[in-house]
PDB file of N, CA and C in Angstrom:
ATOM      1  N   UNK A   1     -22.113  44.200 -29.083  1.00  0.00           N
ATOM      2  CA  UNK A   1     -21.919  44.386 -27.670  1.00  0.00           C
ATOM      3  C   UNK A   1     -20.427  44.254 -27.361  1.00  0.00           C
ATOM      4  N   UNK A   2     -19.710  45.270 -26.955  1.00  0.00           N
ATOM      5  CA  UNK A   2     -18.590  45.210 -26.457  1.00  0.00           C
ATOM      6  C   UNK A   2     -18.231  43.926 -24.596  1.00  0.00           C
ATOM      7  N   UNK A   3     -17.179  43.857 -24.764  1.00  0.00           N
ATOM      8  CA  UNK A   3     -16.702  42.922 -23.704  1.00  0.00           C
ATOM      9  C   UNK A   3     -16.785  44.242 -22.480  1.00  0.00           C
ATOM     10  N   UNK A   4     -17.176  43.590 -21.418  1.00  0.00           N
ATOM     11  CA  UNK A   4     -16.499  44.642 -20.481  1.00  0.00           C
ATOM     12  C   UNK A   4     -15.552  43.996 -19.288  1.00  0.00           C
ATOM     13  N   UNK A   5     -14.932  45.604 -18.958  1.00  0.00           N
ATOM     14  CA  UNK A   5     -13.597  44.983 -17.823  1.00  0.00           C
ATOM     15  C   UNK A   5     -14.350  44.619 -16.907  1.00  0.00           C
ATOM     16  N   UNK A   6     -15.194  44.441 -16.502  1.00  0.00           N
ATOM     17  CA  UNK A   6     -15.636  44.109 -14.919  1.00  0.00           C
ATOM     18  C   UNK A   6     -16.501  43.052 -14.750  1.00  0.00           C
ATOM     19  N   UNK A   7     -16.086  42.192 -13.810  1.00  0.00           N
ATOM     20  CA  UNK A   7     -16.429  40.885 -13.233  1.00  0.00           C
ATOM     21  C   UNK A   7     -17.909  40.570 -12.900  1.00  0.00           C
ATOM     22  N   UNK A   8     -18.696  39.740 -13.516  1.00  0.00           N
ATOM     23  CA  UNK A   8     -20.278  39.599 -13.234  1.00  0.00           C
ATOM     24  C   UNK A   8     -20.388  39.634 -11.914  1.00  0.00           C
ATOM     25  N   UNK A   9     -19.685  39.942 -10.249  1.00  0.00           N
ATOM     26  CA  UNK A   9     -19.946  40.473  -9.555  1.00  0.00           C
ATOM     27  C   UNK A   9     -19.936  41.847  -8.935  1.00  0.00           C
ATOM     28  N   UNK A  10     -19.479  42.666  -9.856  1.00  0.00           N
ATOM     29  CA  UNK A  10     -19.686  43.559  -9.807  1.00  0.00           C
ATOM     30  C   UNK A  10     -21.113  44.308 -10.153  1.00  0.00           C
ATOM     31  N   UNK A  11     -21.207  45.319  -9.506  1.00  0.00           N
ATOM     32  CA  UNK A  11     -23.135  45.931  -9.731  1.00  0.00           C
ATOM     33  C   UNK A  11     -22.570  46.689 -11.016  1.00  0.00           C
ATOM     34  N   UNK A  12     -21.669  47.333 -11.287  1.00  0.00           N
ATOM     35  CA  UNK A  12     -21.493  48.107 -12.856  1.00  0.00           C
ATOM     36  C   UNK A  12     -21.522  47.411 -13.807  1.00  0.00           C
ATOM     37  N   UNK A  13     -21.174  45.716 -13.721  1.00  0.00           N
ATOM     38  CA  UNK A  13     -21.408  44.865 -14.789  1.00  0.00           C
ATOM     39  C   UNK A  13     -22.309  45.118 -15.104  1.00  0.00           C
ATOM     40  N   UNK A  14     -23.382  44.802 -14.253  1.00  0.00           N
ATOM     41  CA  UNK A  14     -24.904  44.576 -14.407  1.00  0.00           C
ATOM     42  C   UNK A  14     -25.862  45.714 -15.027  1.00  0.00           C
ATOM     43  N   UNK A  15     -25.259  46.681 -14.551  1.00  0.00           N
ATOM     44  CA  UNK A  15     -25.731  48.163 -14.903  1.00  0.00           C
ATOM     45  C   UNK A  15     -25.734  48.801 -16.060  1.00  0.00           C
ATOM     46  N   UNK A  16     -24.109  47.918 -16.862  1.00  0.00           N
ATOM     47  CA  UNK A  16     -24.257  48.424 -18.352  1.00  0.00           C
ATOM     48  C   UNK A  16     -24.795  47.476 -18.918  1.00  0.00           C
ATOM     49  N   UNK A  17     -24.980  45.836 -18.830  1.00  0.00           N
ATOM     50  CA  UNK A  17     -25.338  45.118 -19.357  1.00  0.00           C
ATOM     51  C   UNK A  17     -26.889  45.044 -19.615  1.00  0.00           C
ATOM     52  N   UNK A  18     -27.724  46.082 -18.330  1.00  0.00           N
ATOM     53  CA  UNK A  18     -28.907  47.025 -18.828  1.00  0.00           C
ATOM     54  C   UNK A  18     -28.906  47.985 -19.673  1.00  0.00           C
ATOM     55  N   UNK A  19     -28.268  49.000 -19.256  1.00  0.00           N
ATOM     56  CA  UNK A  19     -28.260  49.938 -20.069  1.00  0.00           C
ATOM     57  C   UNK A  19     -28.474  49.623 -21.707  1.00  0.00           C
ATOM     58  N   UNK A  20     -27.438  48.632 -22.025  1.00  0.00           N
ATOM     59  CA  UNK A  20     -27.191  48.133 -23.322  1.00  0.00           C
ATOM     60  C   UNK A  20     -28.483  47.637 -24.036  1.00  0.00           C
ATOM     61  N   UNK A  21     -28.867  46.613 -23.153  1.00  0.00           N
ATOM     62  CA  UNK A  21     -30.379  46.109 -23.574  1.00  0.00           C
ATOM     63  C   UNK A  21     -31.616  47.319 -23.652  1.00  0.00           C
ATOM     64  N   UNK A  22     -31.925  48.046 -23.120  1.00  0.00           N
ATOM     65  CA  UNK A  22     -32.665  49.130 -22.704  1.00  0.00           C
ATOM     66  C   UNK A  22     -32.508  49.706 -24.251  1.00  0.00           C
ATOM     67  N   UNK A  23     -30.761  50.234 -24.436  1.00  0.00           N
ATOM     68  CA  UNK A  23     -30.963  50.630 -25.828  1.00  0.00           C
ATOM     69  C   UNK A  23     -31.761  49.975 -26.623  1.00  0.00           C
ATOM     70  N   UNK A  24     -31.030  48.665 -26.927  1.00  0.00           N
ATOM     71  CA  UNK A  24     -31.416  48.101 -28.136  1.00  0.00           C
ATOM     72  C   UNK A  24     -33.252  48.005 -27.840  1.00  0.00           C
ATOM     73  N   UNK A  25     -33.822  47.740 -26.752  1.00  0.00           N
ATOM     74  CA  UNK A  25     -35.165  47.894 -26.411  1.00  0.00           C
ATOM     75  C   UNK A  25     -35.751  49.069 -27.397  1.00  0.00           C
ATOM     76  N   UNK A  26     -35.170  50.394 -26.966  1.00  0.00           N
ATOM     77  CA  UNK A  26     -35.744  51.911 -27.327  1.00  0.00           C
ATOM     78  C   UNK A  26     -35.746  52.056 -29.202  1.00  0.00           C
ATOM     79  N   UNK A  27     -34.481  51.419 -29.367  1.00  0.00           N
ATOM     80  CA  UNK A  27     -34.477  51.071 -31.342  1.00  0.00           C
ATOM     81  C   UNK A  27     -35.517  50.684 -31.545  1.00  0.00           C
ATOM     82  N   UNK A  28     -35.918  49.241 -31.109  1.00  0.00           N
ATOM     83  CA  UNK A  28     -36.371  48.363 -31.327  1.00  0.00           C
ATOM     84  C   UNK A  28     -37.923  49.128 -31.698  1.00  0.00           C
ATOM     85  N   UNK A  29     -38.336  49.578 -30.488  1.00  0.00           N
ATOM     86  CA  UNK A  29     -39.426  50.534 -30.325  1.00  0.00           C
ATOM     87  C   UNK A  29     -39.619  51.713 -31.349  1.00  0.00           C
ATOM     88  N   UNK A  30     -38.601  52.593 -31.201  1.00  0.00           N
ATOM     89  CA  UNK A  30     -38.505  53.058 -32.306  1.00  0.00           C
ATOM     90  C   UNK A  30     -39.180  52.502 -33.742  1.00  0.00           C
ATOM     91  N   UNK A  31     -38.048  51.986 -33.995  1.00  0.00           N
ATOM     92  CA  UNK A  31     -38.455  51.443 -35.482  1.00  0.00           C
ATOM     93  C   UNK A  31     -39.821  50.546 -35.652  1.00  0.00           C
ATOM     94  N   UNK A  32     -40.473  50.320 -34.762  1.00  0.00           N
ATOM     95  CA  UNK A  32     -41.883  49.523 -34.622  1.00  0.00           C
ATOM     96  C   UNK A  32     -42.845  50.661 -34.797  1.00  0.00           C
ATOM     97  N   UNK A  33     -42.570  51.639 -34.431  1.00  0.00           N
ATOM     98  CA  UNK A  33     -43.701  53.163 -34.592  1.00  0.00           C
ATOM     99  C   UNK A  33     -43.181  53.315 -35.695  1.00  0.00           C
ATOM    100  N   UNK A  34     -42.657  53.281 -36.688  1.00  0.00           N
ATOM    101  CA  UNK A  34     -42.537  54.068 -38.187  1.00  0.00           C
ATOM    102  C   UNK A  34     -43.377  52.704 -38.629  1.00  0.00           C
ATOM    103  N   UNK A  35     -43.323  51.011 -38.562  1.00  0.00           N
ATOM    104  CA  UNK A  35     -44.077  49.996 -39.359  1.00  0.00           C
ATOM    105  C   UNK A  35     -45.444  50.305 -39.202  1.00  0.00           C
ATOM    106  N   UNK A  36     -45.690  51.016 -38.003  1.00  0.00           N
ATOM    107  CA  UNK A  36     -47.282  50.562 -37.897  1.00  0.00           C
ATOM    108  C   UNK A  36     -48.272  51.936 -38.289  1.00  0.00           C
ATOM    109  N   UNK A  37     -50.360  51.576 -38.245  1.00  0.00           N
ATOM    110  CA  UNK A  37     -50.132  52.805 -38.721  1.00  0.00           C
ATOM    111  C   UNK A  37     -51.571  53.217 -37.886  1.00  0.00           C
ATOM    112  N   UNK A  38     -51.941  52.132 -36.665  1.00  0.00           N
ATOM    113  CA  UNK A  38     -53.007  52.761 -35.816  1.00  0.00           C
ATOM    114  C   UNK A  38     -52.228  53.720 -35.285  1.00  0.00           C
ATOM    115  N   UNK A  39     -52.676  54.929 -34.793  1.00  0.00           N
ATOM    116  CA  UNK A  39     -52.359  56.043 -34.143  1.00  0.00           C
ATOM    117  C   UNK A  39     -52.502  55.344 -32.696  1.00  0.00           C
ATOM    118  N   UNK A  40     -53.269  54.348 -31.692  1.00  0.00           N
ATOM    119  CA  UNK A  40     -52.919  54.049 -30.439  1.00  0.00           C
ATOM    120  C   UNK A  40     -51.782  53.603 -30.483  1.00  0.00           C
ATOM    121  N   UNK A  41     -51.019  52.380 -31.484  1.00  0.00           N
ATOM    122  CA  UNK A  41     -50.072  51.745 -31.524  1.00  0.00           C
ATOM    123  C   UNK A  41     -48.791  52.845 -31.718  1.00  0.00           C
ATOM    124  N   UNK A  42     -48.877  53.302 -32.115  1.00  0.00           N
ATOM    125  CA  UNK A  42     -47.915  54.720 -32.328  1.00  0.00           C
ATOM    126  C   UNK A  42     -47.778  55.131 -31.185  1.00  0.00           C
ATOM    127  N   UNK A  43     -48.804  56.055 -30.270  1.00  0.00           N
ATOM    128  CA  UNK A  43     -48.826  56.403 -29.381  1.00  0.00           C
ATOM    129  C   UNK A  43     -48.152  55.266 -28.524  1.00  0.00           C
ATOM    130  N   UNK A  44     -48.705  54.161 -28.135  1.00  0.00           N
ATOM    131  CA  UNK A  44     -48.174  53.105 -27.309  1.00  0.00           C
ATOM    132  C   UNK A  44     -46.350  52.963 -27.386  1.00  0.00           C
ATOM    133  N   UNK A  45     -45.818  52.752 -28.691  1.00  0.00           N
ATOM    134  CA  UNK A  45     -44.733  52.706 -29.025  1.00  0.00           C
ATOM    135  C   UNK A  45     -43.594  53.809 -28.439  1.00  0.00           C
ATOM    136  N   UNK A  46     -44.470  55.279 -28.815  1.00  0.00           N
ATOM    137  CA  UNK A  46     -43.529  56.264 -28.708  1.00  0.00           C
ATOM    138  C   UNK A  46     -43.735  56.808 -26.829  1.00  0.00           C
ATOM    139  N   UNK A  47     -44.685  56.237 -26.345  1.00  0.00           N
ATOM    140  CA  UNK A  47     -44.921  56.518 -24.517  1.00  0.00           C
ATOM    141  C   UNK A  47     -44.063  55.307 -24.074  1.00  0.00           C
ATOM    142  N   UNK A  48     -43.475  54.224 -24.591  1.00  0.00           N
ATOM    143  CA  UNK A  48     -42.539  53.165 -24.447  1.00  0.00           C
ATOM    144  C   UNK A  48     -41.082  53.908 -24.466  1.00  0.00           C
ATOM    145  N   UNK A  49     -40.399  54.356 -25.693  1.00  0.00           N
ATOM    146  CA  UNK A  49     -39.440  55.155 -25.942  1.00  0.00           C
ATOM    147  C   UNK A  49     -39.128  55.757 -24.855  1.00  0.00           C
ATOM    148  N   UNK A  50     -39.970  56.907 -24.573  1.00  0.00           N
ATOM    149  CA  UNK A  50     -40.145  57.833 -23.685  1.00  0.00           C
ATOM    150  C   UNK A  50     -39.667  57.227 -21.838  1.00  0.00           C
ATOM    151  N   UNK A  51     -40.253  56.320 -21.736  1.00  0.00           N
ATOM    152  CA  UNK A  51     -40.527  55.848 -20.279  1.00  0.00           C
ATOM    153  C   UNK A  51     -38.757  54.704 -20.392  1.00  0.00           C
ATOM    154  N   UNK A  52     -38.281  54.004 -20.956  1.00  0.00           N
ATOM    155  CA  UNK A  52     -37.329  53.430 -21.213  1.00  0.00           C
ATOM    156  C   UNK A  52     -35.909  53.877 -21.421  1.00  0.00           C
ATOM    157  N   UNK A  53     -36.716  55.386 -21.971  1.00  0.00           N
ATOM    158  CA  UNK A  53     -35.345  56.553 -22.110  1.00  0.00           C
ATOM    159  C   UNK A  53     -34.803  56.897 -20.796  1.00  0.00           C
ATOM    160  N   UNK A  54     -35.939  57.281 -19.827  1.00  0.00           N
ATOM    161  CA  UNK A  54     -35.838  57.671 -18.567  1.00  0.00           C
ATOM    162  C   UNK A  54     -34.836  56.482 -17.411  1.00  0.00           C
ATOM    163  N   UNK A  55     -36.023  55.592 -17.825  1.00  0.00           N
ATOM    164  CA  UNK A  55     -34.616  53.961 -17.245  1.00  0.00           C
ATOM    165  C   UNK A  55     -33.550  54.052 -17.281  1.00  0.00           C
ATOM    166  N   UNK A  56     -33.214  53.936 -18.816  1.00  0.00           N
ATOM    167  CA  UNK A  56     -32.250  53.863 -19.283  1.00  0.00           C
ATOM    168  C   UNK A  56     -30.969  55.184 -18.402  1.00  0.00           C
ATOM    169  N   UNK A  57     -31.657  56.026 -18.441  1.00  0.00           N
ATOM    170  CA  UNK A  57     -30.610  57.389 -17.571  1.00  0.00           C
ATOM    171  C   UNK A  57     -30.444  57.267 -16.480  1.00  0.00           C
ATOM    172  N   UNK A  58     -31.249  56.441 -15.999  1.00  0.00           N
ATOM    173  CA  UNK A  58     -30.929  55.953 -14.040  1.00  0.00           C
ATOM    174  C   UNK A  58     -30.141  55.140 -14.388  1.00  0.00           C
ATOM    175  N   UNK A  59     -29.700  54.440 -15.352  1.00  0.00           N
ATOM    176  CA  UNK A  59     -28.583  53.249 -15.336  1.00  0.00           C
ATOM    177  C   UNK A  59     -27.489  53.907 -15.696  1.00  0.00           C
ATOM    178  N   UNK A  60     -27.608  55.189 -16.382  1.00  0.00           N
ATOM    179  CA  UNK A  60     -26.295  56.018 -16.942  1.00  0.00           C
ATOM    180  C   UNK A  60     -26.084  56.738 -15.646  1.00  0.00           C
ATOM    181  N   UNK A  61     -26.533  57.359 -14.738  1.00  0.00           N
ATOM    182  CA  UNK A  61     -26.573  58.010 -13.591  1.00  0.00           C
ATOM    183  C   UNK A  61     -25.910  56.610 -12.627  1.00  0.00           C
ATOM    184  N   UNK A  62     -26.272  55.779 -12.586  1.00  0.00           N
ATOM    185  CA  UNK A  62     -25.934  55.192 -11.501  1.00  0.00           C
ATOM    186  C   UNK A  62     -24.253  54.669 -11.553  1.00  0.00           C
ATOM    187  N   UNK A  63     -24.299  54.676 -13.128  1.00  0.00           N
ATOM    188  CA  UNK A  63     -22.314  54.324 -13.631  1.00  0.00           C
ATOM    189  C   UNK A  63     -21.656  55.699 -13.140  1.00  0.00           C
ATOM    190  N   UNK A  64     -22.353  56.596 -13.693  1.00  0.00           N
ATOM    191  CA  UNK A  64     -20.970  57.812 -13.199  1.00  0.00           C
ATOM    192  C   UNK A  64     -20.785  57.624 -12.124  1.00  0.00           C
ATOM    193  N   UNK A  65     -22.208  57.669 -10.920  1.00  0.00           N
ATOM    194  CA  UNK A  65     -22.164  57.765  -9.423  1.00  0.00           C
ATOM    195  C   UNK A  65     -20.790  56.520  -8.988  1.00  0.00           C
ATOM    196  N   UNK A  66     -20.785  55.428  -9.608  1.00  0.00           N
ATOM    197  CA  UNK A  66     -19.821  54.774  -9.300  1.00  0.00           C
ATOM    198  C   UNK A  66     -18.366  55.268  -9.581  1.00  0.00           C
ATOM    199  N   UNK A  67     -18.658  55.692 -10.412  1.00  0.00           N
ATOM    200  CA  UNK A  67     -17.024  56.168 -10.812  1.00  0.00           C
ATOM    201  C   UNK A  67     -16.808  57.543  -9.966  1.00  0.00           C
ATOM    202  N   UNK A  68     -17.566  58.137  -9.939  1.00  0.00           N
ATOM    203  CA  UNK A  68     -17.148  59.406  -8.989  1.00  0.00           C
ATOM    204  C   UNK A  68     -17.131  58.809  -7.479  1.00  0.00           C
ATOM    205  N   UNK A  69     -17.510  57.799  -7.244  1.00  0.00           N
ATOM    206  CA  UNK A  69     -17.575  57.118  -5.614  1.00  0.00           C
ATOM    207  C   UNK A  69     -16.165  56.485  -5.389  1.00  0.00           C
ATOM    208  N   UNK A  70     -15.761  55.776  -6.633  1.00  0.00           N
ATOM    209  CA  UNK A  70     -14.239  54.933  -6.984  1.00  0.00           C
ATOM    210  C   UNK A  70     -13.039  55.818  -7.155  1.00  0.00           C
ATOM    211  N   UNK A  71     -13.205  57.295  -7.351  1.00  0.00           N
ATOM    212  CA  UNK A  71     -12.310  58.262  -7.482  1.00  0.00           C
ATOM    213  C   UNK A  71     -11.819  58.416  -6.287  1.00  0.00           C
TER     214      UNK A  71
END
């Protein structure tokens, strides 16, 4: 995890400091659907990915929106 420039009151702190977790969440997930080998658990795993990916892009969407708002 990199340091970031901005002050834990800031909302972009907070925003990548999701984002970040979210990743490591979606790995995490990831690599849990290749260990296992019920097909629900698979399914479960990879509709996780999926739905977390989406999160994850409202938190990437919401950084640019800041930076194009700060311009």
């Amino acid at each position: 995890m990199m340091i970031q420039p901005y002050s834990e009151s800031n909302p972009r702190y907070h925003a990548i400091m999701m984002r970040e977790r979210l990743t490591d969440l979606i790995d995490f997930a990831r690599d849990e659907t290749i260990k296992v080998s019920d097909p629900r658990a698979k399914a479960l795993f990879d509709k996780s990915v999926e739905v977390l990916t989406g999160l994850r892009k409202s938190f990437v969407d919401y950084e640019q929106n800041m930076e194009q708002v700060l311009r």
